[in-house]
Protein backbone atom coordinates (compact mmCIF):
# COMPACT_ATOMS: atom_id res chain seq x y z
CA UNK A 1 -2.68 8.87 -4.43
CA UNK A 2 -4.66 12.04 -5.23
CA UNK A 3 -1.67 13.95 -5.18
CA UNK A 4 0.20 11.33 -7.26
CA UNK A 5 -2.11 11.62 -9.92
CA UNK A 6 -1.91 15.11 -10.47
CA UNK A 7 2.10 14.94 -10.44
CA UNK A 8 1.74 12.25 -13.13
CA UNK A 9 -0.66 14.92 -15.11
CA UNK A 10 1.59 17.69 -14.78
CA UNK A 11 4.84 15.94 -15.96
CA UNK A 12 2.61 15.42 -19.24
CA UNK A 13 2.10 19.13 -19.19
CA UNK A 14 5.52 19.87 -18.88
CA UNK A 15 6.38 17.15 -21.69
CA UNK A 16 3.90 18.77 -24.13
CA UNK A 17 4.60 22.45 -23.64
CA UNK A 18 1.52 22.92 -21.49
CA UNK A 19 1.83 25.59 -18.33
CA UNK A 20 1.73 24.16 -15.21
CA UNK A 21 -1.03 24.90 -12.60
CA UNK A 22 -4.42 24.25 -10.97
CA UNK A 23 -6.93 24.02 -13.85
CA UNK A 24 -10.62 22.31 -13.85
CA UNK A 25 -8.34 19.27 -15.34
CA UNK A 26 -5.74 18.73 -12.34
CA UNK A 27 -8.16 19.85 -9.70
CA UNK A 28 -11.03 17.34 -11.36
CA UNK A 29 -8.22 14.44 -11.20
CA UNK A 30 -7.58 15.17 -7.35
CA UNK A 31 -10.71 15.16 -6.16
CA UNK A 32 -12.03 11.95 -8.16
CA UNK A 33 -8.86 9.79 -7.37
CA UNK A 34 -9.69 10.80 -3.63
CA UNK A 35 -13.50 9.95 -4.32
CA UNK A 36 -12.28 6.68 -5.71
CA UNK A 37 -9.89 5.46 -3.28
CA UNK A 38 -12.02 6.46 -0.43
CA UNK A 39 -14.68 4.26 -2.06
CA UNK A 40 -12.47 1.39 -2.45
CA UNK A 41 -11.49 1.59 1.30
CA UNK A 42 -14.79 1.18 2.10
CA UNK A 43 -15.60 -1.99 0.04
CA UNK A 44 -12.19 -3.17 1.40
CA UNK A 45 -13.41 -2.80 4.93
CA UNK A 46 -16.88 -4.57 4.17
CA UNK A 47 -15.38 -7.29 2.61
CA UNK A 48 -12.74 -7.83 4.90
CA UNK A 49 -14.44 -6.80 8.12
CA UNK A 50 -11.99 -9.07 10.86
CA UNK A 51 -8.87 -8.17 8.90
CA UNK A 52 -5.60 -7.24 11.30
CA UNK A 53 -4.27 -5.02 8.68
CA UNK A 54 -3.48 -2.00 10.36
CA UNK A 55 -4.86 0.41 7.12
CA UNK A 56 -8.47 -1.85 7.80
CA UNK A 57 -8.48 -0.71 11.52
CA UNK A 58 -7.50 3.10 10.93
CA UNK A 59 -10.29 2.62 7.99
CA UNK A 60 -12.61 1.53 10.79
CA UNK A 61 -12.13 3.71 13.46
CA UNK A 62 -12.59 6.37 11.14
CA UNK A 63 -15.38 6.23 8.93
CA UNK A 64 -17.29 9.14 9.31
CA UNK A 65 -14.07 11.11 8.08
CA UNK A 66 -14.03 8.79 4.72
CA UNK A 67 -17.74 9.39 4.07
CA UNK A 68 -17.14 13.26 4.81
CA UNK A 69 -13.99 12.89 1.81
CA UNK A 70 -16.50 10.97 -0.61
CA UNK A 71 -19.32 13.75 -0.56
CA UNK A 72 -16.56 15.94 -0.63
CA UNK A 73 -14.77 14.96 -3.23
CA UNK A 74 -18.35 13.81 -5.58
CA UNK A 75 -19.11 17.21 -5.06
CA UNK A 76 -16.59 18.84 -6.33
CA UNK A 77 -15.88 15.87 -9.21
CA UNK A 78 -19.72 17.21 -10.54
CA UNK A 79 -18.90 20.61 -9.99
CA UNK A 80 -15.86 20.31 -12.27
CA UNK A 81 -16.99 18.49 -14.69
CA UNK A 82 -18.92 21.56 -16.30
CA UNK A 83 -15.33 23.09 -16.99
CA UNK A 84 -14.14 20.15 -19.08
CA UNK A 85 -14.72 19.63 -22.73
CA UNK A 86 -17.01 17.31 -24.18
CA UNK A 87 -14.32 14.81 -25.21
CA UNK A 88 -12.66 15.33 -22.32
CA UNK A 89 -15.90 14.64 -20.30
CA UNK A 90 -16.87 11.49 -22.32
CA UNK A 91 -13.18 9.73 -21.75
CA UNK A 92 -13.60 10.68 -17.92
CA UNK A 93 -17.13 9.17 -17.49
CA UNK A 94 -15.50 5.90 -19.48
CA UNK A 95 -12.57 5.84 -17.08
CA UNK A 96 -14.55 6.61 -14.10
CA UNK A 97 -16.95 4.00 -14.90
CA UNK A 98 -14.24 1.02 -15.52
CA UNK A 99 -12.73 2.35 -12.13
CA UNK A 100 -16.20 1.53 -10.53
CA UNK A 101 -16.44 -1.95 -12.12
CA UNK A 102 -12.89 -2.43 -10.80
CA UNK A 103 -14.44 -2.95 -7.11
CA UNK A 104 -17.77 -3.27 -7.46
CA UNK A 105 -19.07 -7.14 -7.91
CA UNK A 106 -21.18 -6.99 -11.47
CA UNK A 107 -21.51 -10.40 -12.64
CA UNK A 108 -21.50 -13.95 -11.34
CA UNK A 109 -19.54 -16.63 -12.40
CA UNK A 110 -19.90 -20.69 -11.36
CA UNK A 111 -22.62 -18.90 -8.18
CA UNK A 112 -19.76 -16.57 -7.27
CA UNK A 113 -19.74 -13.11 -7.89
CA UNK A 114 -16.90 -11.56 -9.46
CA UNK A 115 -15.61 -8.42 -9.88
CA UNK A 116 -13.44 -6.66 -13.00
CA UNK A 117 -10.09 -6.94 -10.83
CA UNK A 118 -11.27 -10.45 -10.52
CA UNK A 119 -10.60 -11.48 -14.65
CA UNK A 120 -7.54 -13.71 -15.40
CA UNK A 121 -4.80 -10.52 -15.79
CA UNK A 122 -7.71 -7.95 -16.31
CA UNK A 123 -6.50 -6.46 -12.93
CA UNK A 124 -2.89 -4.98 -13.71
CA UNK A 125 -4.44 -4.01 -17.45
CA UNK A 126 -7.08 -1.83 -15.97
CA UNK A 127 -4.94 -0.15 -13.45
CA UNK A 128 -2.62 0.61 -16.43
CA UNK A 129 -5.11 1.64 -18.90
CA UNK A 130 -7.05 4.29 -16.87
CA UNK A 131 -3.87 5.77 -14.92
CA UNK A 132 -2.52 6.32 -18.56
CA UNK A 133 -5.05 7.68 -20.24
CA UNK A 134 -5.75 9.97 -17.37
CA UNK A 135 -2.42 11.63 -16.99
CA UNK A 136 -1.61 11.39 -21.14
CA UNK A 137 -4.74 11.03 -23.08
CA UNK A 138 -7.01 13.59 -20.89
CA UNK A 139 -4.31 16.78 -21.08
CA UNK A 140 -4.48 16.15 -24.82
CA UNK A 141 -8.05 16.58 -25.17
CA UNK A 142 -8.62 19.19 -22.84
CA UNK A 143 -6.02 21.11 -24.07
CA UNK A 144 -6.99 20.14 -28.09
CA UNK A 145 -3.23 19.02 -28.46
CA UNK A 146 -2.60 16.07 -31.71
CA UNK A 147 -3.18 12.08 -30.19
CA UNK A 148 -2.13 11.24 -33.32
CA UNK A 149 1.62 12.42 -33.12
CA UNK A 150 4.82 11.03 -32.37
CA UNK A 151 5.25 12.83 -29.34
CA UNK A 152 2.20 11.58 -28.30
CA UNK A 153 2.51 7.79 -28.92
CA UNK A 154 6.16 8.01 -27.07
CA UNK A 155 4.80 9.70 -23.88
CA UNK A 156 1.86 7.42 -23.79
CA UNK A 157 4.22 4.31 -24.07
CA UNK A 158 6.21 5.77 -21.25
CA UNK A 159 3.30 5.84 -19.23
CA UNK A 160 2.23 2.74 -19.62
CA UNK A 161 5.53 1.39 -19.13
CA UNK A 162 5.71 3.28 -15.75
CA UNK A 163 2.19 2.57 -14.21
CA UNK A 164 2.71 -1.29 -15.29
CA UNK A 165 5.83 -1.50 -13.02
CA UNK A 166 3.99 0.05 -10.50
CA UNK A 167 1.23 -2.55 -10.67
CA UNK A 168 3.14 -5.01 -10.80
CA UNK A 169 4.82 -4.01 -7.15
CA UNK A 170 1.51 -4.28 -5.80
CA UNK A 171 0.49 -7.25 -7.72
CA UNK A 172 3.89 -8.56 -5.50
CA UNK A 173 2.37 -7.62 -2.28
CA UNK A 174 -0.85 -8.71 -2.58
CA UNK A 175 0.28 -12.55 -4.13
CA UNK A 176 -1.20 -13.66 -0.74
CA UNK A 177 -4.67 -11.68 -1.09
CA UNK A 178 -4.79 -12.83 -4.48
CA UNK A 179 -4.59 -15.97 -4.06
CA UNK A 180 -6.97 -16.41 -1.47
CA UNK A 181 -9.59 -14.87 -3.84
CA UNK A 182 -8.24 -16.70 -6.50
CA UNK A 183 -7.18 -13.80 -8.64
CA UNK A 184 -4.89 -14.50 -11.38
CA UNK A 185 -2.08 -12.01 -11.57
CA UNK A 186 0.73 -11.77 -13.52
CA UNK A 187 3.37 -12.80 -10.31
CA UNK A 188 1.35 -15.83 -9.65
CA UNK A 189 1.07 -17.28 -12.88
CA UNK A 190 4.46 -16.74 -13.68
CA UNK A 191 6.88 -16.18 -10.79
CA UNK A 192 8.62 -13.51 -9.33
CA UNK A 193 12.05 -13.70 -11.02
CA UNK A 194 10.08 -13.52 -14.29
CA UNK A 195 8.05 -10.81 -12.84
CA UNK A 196 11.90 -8.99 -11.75
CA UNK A 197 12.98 -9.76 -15.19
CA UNK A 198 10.04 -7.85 -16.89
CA UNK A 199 10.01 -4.90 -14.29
CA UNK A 200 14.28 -4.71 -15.64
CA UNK A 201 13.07 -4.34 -19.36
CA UNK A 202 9.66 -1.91 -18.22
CA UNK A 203 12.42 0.34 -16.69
CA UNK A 204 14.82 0.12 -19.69
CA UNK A 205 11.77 1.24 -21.51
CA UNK A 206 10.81 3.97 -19.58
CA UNK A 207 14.65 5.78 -19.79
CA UNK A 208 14.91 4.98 -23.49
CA UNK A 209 10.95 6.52 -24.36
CA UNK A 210 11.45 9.58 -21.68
CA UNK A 211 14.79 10.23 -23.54
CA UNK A 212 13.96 10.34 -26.32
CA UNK A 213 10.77 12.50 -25.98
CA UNK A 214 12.74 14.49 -23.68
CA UNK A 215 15.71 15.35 -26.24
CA UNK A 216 13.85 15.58 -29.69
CA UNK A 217 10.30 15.29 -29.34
CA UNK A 218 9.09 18.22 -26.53
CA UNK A 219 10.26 21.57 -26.11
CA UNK A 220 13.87 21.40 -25.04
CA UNK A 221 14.61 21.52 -21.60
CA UNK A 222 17.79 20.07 -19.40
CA UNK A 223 15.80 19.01 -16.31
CA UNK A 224 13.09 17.22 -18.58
CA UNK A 225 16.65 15.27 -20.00
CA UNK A 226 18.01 14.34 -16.57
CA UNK A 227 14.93 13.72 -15.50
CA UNK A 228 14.32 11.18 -18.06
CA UNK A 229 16.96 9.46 -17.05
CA UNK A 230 16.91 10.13 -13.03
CA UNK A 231 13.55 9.14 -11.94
CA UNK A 232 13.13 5.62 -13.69
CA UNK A 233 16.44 4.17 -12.16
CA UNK A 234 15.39 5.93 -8.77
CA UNK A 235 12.17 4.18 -9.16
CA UNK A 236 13.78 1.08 -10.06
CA UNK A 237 15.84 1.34 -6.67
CA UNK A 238 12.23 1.75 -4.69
CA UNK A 239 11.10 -1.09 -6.27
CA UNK A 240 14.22 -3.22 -5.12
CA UNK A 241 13.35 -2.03 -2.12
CA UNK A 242 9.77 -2.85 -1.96
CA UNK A 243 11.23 -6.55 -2.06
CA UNK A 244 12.95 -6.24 1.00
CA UNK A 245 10.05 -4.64 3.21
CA UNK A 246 6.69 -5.81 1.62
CA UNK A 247 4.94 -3.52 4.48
CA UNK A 248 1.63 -1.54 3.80
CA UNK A 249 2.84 1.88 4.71
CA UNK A 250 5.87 1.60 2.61
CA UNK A 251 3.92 1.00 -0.38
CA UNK A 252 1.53 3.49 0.49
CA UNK A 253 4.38 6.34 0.71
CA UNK A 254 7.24 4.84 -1.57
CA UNK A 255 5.80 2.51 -3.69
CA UNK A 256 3.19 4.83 -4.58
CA UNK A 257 5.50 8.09 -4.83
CA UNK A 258 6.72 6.52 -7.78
CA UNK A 259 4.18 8.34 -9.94
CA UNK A 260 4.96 11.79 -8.56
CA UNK A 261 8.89 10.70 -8.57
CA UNK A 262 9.45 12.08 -12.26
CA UNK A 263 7.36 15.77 -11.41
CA UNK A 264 9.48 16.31 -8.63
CA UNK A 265 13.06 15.57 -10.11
CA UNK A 266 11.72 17.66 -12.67
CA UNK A 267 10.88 20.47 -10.62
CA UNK A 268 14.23 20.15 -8.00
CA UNK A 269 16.54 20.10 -11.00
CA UNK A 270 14.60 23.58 -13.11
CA UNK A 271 16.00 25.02 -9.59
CA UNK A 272 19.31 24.34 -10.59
CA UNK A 273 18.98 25.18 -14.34
């Protein structure tokens, strides 16, 4: 997912004209998804501590490796957060403490305690809202580029549109889970053909907003066109997929990839143009 992340950053720096490469930005977004994840691994495992899911056990049998990634990746998450800019800094520690809230139980409702994830819908919208401000929002402000433009707005609505449909894969999977803890989610309240229906229109969205930045509103550039086009109806096709083999490691590696899908059409077709 760390990886991911920074894929989804850099296709925003492509989009707005910004260079490509290891900055305190991408290298700040690595290491906290990794911190993150790793964390949420280990609540995972203490809430769930008989579970046969084969990620639990691997998360079991190797624990001292996971607490070795979170001081890790902590450290260099403070380390890197002296190279950022003040607004840049601010929005992070926001982000970073929603993503926190996401796992950790904070507040108790009819003598149970309940997390953020655990809010009627509030899981999907906070996946959504700090994935897209991270990879579109943060470059902006680091970088001192215009949030108010129409480039901008179109990029940040193909974001959203992107990381939703992602969601809402895993939202799929996890009906079971979510049930069980009595999470609301989108698929459960409303079905999955609906949920099919809306993941249809989300991709529709995502070719028609990526075009259109693509062809008038970022510096021109054939791949970034194709690409536009390529990667959301790829995605689409993983997603179809995902119905057919609702396994943990495909969503880990496929389902997942999705975010990095666009960066690396991007990059495979500048070989050929």
């Amino acid at each position: 997912m760390a990886c991911c992340a920074v894929a989804l950053l850099w296709i925003t720096y492509l989009r707005a004209g910004i260079p490509v490469r290891l900055d305190s930005l991408s290298a700040f977004i690595f290491f906290a998804t990794l911190f993150q994840y790793t964390l949420h691994r280990f609540l995972a495992l203490r809430k769930h501590k008989n579970s046969d899911n084969e990620i639990l056990k691997w998360t079991a049998e190797n624990q001292f490796l996971f607490v070795m990634l979170a001081i890790i990746s902590g450290g260099m998450c403070a380390n890197l957060s002296f190279h950022l800019t003040r607004d840049t800094f601010f929005l992070l520690l926001f982000l970073g403490t929603l993503s926190l809230l996401y796992e950790l139980p904070v507040f108790r409702q009819d003598d149970k305690q309940m997390r953020l994830r655990d809010i009627w819908f509030f899981k999907i919208i906070l996946i959504t809202l700090v994935w897209s401000c991270t990879t579109a929002v943060l470059p902006y402000l680091q970088y001192e580029l215009n949030i108010y433009s129409t480039s901008f707005i179109v990029l940040l609505i193909q974001k959203i549109a992107l990381v939703f449909i992602v969601a809402l894969a895993f939202d799929i999977r996890d009906m079971e889970y979510d049930r069980r803890d009595q999470v609301i989610t989108i698929p459960i309240r409303f079905g999955l053909i609906r949920v099919r229906k809306l993941i249809i229109i989300l991709t529709a969205l995502c070719i028609l907003t990526g075009f259109i930045h693509a062809l008038w509103l970022s510096p021109f550039s054939m791949p970034l066109i194709l690409t536009a086009q390529l990667s959301p109806l790829f995605s689409y096709y993983i997603i179809t997929l995902a119905y057919r083999y609702p396994i943990d490691l495909f969503f880990i590696v496929a389902v997942d990839g999705i975010l990095a899908v666009e960066f690396i059409f991007a990059m495979l077709l500048k070989l050929i143009f």
